[in-house]
Structure formats: C-alpha cells, structure tokens
C-alpha atoms as a PDB file:
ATOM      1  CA  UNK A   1     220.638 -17.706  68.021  1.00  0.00           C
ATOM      2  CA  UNK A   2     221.886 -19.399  64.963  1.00  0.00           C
ATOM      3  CA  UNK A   3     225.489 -17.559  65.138  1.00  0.00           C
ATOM      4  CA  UNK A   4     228.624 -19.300  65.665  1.00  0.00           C
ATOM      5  CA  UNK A   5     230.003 -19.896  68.948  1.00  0.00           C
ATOM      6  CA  UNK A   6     233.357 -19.663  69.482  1.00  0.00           C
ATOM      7  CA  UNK A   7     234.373 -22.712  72.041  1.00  0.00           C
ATOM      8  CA  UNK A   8     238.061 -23.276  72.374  1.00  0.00           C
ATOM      9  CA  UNK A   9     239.306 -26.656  74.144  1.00  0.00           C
ATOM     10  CA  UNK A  10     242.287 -27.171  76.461  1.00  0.00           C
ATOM     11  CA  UNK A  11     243.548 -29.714  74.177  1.00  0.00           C
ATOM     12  CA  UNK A  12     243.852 -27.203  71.578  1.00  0.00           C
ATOM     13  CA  UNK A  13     245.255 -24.571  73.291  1.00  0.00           C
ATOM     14  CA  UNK A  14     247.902 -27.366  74.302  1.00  0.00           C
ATOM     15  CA  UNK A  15     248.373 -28.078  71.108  1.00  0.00           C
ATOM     16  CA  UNK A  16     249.979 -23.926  70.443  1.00  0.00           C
ATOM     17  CA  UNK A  17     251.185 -24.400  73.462  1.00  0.00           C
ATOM     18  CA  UNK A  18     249.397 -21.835  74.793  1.00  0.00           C
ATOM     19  CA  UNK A  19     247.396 -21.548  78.156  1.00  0.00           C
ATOM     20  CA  UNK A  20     244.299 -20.006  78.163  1.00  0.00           C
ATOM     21  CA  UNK A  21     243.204 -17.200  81.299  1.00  0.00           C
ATOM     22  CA  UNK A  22     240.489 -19.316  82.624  1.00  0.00           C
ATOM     23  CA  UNK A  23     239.303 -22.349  82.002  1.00  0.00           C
ATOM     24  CA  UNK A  24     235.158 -22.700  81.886  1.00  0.00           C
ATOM     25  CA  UNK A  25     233.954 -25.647  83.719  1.00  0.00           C
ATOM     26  CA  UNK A  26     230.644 -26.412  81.721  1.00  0.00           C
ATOM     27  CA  UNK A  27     229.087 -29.188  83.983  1.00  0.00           C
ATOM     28  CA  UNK A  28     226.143 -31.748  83.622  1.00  0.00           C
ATOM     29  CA  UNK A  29     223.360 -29.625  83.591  1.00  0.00           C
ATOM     30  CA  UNK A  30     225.155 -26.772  81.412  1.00  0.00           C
ATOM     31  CA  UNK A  31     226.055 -29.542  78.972  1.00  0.00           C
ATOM     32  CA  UNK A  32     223.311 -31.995  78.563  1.00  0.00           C
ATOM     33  CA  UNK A  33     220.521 -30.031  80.099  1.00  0.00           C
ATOM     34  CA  UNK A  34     218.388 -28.189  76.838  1.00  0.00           C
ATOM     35  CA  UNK A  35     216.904 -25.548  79.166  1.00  0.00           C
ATOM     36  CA  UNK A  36     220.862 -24.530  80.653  1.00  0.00           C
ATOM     37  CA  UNK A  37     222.583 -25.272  77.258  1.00  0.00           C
ATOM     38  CA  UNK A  38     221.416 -21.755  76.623  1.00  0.00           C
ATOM     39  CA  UNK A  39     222.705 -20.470  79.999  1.00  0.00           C
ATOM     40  CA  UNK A  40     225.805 -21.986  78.531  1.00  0.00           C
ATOM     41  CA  UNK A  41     225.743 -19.998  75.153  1.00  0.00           C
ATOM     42  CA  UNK A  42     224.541 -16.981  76.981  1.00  0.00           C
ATOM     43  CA  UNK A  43     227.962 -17.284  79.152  1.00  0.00           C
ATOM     44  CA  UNK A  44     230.015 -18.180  76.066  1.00  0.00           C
ATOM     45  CA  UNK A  45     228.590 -15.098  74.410  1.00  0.00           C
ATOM     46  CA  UNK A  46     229.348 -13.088  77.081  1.00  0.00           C
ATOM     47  CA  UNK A  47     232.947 -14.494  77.512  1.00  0.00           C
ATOM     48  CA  UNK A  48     233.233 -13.762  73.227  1.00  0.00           C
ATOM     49  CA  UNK A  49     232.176 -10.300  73.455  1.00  0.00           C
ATOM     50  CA  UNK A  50     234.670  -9.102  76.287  1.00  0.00           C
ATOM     51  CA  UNK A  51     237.457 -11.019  74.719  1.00  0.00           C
ATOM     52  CA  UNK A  52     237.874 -13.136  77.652  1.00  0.00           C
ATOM     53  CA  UNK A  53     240.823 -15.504  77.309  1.00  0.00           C
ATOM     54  CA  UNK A  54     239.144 -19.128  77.875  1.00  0.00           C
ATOM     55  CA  UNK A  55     238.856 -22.672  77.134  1.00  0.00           C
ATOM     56  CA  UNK A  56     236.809 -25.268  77.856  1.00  0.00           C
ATOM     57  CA  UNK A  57     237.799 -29.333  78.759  1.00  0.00           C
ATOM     58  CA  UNK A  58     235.236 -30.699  76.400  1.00  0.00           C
ATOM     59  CA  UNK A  59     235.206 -34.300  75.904  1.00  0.00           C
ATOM     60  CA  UNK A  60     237.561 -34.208  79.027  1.00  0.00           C
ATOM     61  CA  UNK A  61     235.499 -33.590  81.382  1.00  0.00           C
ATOM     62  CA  UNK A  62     233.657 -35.455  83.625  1.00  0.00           C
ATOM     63  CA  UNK A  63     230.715 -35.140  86.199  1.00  0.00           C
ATOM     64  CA  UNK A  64     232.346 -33.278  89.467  1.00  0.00           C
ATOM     65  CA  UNK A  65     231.059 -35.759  91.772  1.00  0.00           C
ATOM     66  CA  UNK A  66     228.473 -33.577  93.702  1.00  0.00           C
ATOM     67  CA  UNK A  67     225.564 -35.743  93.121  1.00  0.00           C
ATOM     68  CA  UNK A  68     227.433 -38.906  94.056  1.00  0.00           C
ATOM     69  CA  UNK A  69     229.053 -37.822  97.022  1.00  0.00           C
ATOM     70  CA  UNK A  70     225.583 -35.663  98.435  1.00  0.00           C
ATOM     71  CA  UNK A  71     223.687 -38.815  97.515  1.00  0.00           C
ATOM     72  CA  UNK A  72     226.229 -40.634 100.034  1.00  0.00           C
ATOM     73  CA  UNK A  73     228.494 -42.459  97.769  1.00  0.00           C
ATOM     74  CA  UNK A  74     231.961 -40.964  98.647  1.00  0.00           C
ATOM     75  CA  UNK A  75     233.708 -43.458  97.026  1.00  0.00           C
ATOM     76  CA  UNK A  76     232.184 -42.680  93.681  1.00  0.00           C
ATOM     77  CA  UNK A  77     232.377 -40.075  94.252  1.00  0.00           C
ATOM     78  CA  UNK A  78     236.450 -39.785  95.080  1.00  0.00           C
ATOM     79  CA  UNK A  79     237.044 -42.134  91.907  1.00  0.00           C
ATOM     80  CA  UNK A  80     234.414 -38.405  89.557  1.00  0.00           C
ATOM     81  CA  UNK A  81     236.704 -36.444  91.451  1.00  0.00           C
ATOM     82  CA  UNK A  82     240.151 -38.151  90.868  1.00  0.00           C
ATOM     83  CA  UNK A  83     239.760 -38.549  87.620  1.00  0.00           C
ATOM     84  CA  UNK A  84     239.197 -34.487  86.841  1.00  0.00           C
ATOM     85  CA  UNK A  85     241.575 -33.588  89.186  1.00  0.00           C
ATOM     86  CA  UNK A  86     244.382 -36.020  86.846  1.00  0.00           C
ATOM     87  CA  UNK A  87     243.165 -34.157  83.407  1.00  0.00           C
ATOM     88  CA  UNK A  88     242.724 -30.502  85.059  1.00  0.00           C
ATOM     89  CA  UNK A  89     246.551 -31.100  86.864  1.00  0.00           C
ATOM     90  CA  UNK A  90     247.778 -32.012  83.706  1.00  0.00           C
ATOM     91  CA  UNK A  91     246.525 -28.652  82.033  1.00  0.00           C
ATOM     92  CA  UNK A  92     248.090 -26.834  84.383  1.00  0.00           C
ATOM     93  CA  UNK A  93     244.711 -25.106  85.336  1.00  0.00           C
ATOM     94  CA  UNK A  94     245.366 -22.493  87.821  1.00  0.00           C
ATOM     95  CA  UNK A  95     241.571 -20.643  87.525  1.00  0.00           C
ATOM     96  CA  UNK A  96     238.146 -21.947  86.576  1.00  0.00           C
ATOM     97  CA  UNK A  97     235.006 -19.876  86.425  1.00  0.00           C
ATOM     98  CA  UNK A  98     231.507 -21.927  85.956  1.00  0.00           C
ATOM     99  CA  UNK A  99     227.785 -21.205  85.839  1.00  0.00           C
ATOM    100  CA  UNK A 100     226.824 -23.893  88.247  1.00  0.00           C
ATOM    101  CA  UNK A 101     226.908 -23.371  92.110  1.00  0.00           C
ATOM    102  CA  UNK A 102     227.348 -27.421  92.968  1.00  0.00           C
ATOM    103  CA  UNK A 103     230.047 -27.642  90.503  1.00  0.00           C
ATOM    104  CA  UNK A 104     231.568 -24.214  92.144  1.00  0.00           C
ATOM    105  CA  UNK A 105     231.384 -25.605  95.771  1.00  0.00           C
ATOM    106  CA  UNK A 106     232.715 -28.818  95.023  1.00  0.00           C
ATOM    107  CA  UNK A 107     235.886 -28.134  93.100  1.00  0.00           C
ATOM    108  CA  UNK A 108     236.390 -24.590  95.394  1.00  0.00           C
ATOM    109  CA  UNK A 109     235.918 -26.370  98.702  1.00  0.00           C
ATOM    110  CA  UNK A 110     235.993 -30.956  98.115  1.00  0.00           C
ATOM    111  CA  UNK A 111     239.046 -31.246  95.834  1.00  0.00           C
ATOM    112  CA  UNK A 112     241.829 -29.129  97.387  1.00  0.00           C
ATOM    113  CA  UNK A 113     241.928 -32.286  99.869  1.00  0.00           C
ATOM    114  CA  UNK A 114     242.247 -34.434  97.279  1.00  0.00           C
ATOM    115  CA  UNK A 115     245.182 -32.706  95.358  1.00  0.00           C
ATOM    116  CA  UNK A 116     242.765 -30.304  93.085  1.00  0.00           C
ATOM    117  CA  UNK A 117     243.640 -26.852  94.158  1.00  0.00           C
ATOM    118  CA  UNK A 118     242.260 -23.720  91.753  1.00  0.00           C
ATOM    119  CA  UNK A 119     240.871 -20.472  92.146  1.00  0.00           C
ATOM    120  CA  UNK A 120     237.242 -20.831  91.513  1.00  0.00           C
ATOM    121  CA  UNK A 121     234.608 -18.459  90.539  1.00  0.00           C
ATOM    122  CA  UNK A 122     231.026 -18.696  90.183  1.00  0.00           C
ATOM    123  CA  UNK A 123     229.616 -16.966  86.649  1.00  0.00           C
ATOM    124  CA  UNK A 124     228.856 -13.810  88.567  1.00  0.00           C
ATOM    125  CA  UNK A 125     231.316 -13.358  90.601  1.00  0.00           C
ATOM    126  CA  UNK A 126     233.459 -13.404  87.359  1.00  0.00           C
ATOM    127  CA  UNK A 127     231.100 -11.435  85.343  1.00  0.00           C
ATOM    128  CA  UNK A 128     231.251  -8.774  88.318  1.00  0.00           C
ATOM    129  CA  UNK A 129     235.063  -8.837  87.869  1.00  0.00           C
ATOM    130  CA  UNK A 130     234.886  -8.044  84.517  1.00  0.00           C
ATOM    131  CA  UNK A 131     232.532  -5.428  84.810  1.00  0.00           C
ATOM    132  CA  UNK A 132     234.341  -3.985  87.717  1.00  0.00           C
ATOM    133  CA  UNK A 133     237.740  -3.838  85.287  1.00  0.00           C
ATOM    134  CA  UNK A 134     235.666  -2.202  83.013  1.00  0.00           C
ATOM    135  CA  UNK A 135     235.799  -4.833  80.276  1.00  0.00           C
ATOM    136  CA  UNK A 136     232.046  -5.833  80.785  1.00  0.00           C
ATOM    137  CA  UNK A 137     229.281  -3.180  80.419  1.00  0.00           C
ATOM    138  CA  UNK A 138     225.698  -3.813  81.360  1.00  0.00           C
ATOM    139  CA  UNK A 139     222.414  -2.349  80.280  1.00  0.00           C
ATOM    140  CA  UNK A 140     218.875  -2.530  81.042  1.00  0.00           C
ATOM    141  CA  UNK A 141     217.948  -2.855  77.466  1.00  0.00           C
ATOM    142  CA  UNK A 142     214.461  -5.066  77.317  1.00  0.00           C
ATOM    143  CA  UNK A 143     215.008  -5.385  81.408  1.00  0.00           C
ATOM    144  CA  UNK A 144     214.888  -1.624  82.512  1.00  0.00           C
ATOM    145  CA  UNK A 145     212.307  -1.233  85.255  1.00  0.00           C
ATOM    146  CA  UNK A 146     211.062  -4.761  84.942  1.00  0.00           C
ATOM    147  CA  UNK A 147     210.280  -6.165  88.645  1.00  0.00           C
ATOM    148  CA  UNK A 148     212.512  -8.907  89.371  1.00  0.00           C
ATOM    149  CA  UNK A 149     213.031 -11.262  92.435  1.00  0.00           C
ATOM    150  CA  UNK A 150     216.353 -13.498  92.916  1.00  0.00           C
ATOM    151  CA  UNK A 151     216.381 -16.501  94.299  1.00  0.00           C
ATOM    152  CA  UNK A 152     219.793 -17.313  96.466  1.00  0.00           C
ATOM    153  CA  UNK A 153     221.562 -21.067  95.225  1.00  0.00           C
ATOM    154  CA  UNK A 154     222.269 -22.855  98.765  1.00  0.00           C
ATOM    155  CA  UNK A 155     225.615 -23.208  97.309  1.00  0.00           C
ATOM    156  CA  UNK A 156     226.271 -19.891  96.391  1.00  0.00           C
ATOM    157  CA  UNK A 157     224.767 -18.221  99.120  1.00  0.00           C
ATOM    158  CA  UNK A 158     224.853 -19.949 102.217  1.00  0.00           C
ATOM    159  CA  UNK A 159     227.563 -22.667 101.706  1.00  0.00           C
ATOM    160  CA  UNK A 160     230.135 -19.713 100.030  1.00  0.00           C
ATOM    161  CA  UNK A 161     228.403 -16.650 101.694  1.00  0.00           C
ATOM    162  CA  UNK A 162     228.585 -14.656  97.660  1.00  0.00           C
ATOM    163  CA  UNK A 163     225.279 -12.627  97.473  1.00  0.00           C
ATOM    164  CA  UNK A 164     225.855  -9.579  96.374  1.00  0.00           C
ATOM    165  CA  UNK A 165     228.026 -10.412  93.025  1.00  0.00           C
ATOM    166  CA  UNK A 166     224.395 -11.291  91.424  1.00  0.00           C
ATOM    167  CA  UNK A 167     222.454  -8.631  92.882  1.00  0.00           C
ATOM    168  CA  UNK A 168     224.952  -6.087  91.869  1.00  0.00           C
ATOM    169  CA  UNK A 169     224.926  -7.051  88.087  1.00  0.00           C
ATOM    170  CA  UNK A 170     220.883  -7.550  88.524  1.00  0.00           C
ATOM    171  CA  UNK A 171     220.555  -3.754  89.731  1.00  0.00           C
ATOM    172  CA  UNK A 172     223.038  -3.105  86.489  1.00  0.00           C
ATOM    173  CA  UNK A 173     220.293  -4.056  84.311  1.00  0.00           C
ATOM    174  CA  UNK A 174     218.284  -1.118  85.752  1.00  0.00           C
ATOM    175  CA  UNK A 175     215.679  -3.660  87.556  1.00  0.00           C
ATOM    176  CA  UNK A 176     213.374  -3.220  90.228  1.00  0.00           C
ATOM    177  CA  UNK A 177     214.960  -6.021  92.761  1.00  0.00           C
ATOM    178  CA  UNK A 178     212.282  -6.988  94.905  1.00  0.00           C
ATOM    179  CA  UNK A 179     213.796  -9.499  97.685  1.00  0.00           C
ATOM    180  CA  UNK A 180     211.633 -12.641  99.061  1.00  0.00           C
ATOM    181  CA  UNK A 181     210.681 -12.477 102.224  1.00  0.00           C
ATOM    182  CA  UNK A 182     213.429 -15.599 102.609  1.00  0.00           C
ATOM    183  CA  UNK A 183     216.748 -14.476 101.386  1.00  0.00           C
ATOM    184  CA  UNK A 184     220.065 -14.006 101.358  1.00  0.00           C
ATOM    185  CA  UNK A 185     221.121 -16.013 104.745  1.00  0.00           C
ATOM    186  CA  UNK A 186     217.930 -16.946 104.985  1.00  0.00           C
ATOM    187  CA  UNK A 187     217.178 -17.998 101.660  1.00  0.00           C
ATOM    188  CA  UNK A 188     214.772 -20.891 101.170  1.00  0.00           C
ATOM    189  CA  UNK A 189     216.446 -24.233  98.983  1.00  0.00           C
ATOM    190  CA  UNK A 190     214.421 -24.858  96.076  1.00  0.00           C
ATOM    191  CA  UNK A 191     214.839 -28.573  96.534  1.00  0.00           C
ATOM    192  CA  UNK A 192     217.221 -29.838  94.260  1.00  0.00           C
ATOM    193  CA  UNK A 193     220.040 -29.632  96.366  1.00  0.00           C
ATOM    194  CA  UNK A 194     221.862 -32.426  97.991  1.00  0.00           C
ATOM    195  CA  UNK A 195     221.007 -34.515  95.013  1.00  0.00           C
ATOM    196  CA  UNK A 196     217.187 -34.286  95.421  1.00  0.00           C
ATOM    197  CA  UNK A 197     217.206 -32.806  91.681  1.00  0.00           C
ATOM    198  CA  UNK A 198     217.545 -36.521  90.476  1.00  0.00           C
ATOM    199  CA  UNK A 199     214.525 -38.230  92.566  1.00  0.00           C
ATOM    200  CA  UNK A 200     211.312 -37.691  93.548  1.00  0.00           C
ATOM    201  CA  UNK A 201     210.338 -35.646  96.470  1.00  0.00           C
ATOM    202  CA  UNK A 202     209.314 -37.836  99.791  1.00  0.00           C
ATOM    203  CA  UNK A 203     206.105 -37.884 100.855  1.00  0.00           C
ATOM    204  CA  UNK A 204     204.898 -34.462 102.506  1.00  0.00           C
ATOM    205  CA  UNK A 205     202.173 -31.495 102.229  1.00  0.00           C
ATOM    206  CA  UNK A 206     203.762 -29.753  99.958  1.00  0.00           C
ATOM    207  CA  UNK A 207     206.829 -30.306  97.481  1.00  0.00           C
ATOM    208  CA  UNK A 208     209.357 -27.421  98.660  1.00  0.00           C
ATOM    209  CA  UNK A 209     209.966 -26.072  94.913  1.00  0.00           C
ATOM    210  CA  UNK A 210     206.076 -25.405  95.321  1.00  0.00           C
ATOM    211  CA  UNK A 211     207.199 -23.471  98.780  1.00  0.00           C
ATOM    212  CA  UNK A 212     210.030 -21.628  97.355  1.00  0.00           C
ATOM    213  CA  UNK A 213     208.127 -20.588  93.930  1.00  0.00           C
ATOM    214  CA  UNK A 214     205.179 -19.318  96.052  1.00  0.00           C
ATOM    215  CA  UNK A 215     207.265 -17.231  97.805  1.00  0.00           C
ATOM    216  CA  UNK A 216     208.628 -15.735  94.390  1.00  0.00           C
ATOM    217  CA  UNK A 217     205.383 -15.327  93.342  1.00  0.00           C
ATOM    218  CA  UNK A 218     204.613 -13.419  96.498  1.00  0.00           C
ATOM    219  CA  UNK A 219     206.792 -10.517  94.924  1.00  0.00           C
ATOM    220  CA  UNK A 220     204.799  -9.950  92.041  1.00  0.00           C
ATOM    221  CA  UNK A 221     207.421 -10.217  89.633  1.00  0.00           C
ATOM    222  CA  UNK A 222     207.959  -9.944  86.049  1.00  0.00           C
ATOM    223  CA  UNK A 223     210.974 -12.075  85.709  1.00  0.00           C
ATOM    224  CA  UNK A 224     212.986 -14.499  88.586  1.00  0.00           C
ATOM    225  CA  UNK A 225     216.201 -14.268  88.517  1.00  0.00           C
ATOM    226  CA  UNK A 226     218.526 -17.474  89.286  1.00  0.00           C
ATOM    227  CA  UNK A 227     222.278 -18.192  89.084  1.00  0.00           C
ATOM    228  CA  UNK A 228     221.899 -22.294  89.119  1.00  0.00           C
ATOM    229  CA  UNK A 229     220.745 -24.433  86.423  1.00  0.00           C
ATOM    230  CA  UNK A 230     219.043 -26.772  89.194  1.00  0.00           C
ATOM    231  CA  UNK A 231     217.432 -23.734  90.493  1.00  0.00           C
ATOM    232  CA  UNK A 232     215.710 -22.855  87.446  1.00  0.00           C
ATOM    233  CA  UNK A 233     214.348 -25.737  86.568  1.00  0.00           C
ATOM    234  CA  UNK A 234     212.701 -26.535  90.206  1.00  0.00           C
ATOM    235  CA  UNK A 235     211.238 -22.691  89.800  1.00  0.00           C
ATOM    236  CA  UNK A 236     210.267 -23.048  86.242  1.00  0.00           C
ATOM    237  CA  UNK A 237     208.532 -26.500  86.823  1.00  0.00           C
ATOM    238  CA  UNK A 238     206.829 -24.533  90.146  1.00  0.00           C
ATOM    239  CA  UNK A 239     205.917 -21.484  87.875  1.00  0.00           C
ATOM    240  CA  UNK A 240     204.251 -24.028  85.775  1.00  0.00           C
ATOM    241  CA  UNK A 241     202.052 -25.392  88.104  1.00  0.00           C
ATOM    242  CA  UNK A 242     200.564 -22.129  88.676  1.00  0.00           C
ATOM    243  CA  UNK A 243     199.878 -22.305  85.472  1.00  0.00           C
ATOM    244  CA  UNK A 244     202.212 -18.822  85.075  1.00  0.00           C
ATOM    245  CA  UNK A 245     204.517 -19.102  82.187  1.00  0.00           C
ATOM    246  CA  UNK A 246     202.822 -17.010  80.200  1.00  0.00           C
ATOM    247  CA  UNK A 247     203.256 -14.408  82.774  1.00  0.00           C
ATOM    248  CA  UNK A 248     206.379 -14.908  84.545  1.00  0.00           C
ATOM    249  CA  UNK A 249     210.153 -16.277  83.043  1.00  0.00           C
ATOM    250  CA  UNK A 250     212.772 -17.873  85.249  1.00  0.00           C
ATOM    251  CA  UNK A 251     216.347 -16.922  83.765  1.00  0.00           C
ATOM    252  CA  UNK A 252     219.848 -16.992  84.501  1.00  0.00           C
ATOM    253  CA  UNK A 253     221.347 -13.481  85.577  1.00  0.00           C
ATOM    254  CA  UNK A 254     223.728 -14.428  82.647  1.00  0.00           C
ATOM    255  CA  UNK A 255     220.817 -14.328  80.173  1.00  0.00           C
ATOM    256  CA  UNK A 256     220.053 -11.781  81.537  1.00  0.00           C
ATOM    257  CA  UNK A 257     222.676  -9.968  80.579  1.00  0.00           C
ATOM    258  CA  UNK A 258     223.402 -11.268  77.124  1.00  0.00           C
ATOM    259  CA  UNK A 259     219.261 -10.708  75.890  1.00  0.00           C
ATOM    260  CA  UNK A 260     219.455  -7.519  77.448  1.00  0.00           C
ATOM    261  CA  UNK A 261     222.371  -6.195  74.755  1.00  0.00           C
ATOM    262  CA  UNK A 262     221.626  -9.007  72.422  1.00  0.00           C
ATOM    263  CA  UNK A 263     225.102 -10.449  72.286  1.00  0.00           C
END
C-alpha cells in the first residue's frame, strides 16, 4: 500500500509538549526486517484507523537487549538495556504496546530491575482492548471461513501465559481455528527463540522449525496465524521447504486484521 502512514515520534510530541497514550515499541525485526516492516504498517494502520493516541521513539531507539542477554552476554546486554531505559525515562513513558513477543517479555519482565518500569502490552492484547472498548471492529472480510491454525510465541504464551487475546481476535475474523496438536501450554518453539533466530541450527535429525511447521501443516490449513516476527519467518522458511507457498501464507494476526477490512 502506497498510502501515507502517519508515524508520530516522541521527540515531536515533546516538542508540543504533549504526551502521547502509548508509545509503540517497533523493534529490530519490525524495523529492519522487509517481511515484518509490513506487520509494522499493518499495526500502524490499525493504530490510524481507531484514532489511537501514539508515538513511536524512532531514531531513539535501540535493540532491547534480548538477543544479547539470551545469547549469554548480560553485560551487553545491561549496557542495550540502560541505554533505552535513559531515553524512555526521559519521555516519561508510562505504557508501551509492541508487535514483538521478545521485545514484550524483556521490557515487561528484565527492565523493571534495572529502573525501566511500564505497562506493557503485546499487539493483541492491545488490539483486544480496543476492540473490547468498542473502538476496534473486526470482520471476516477475505478471511471468513478460511481454516486457520495459530502458532503460540514461547514468549507470549508460555513465558507471559496470554493465549487467548490472539485467538479471540482470530475467531473475530469469522475463521475456522483449528489448534495443533501442541499448543497453548504445550505449544512447540519454532526455534528462533533464545537467540537461535541469528545462527544456524546444531547438528540434529531434524531442524525444529521443520518440526513445528509439520505440525501446522498437520491441520490442513489455509492460512497460519502468528503474533511474532521471528515466528513467521522460521514457519514461512518451513512452509517453503514443503514447497507450500503457493498453498499456504504465514501472517501476523495484525495483518490479519488490517487485509481483512483493507485499512
């Protein structure tokens, strides 16, 4: 979509001295990553349409730390998380919603010990807040009836114990949910947590994005469904080497959501 995208930063609401509602923490992936720079614009979209009060850091912001500190360099990654914790004090920040689970779990749960402390929300749980006030409505549009599977984030899920926030917008959309045989708290990882998403996999029988897309697959679906931008591309890349791209699209449930009303 060629329209423009209205973006806001903090230093520009500063500016008016004015603070925005929520501030949306973009993160690596959502920012540099082609495939979830459009989970990014879907969000945005989104965030334009319901006249959601936001801003975003911009230049400001830095990498969270998550892949340092999960790759076992804590004092990297205290200097990543020191840093943002300086600029977001400084805003004032008091709430930050983002469409990345390791970003979520980190600044929710790693920087409150380091002097850091917001209310954070993961993309769905906010979009299922704004729904719930009635500010947000969801169709089926292009997704009515279509089969769908979701695959759980380990950070979402497990580590924060959210899994209904995604299903609830998912059965919104007038799907047919069809759940893995491994789900919810017993979801399968799709291997790029812990910061496997930046190496290669060890030496085994199988590579567990392989595992996890198989399992998808399993379900016969038409779409699979994902709320983390390392998710999707570990199930995209598996969906691929099934040779099943033509058949089968990995989105975001923000996408989702945004295609199906064509925001």
């Amino acid at each position: 979509m060629s329209e423009a995208i209205k973006v806001p930063t903090m230093a520009e609401y500063m500016a008016q001295g004015k603070q925005p509602e929520v501030l949306f923490w973009v993160g690596c992936a959502g920012s540099f990553d082609d495939r979830a720079k459009k989970i990014t614009k879907a969000f945005v979209r989104i965030l334009n349409k319901t006249n959601v009060d936001f801003a975003v850091l911009g230049t400001e912001e830095s990498c969270t730390g998550d892949p340092a500190k999960r790759a076992g360099n804590e004092f990297l990654f205290q200097m990543q998380a020191m840093t943002n914790i300086e600029v977001l004090n400084g805003y004032e920040v008091k709430k930050i919603v983002t469409a990345c689970p390791h970003c979520f779990n980190t600044l929710k749960n790693e920087y409150p010990e380091l002097g850091g402390n917001y209310e954070v929300m993961h993309h769905t749980q906010f979009l299922k807040t704004l729904l719930n006030e009635g500010k947000l409505k969801v169709e089926g549009g292009k997704f009515k009836g279509k089969r769908i599977t979701f695959h759980d984030p380990c950070y979402l899920g497990r580590a924060n114990g959210e899994y209904e926030a995604p299903r609830e917008l998912l059965e919104k959309l007038e799907v047919e949910l069809v759940e893995m045989k491994r789900c919810k708290t017993r979801g399968l990882c799709c291997g790029a947590g812990g910061a496997q998403m930046f190496k290669e996999p060890e030496k085994g029988a199988k590579d567990i994005n392989i595992e996890r897309t198989e399992e998808a697959l399993e379900t016969k679906p038409e779409f699979i469904a994902a709320g983390c931008p390392f998710c999707n591309t570990m199930l995209t890349d598996g969906v691929k080497s099934k040779n099943k791209e033509d058949q089968i699209e990995v989105m975001d449930v923000a996408e989702m959501i945004a295609n199906a009303q064509d925001l």
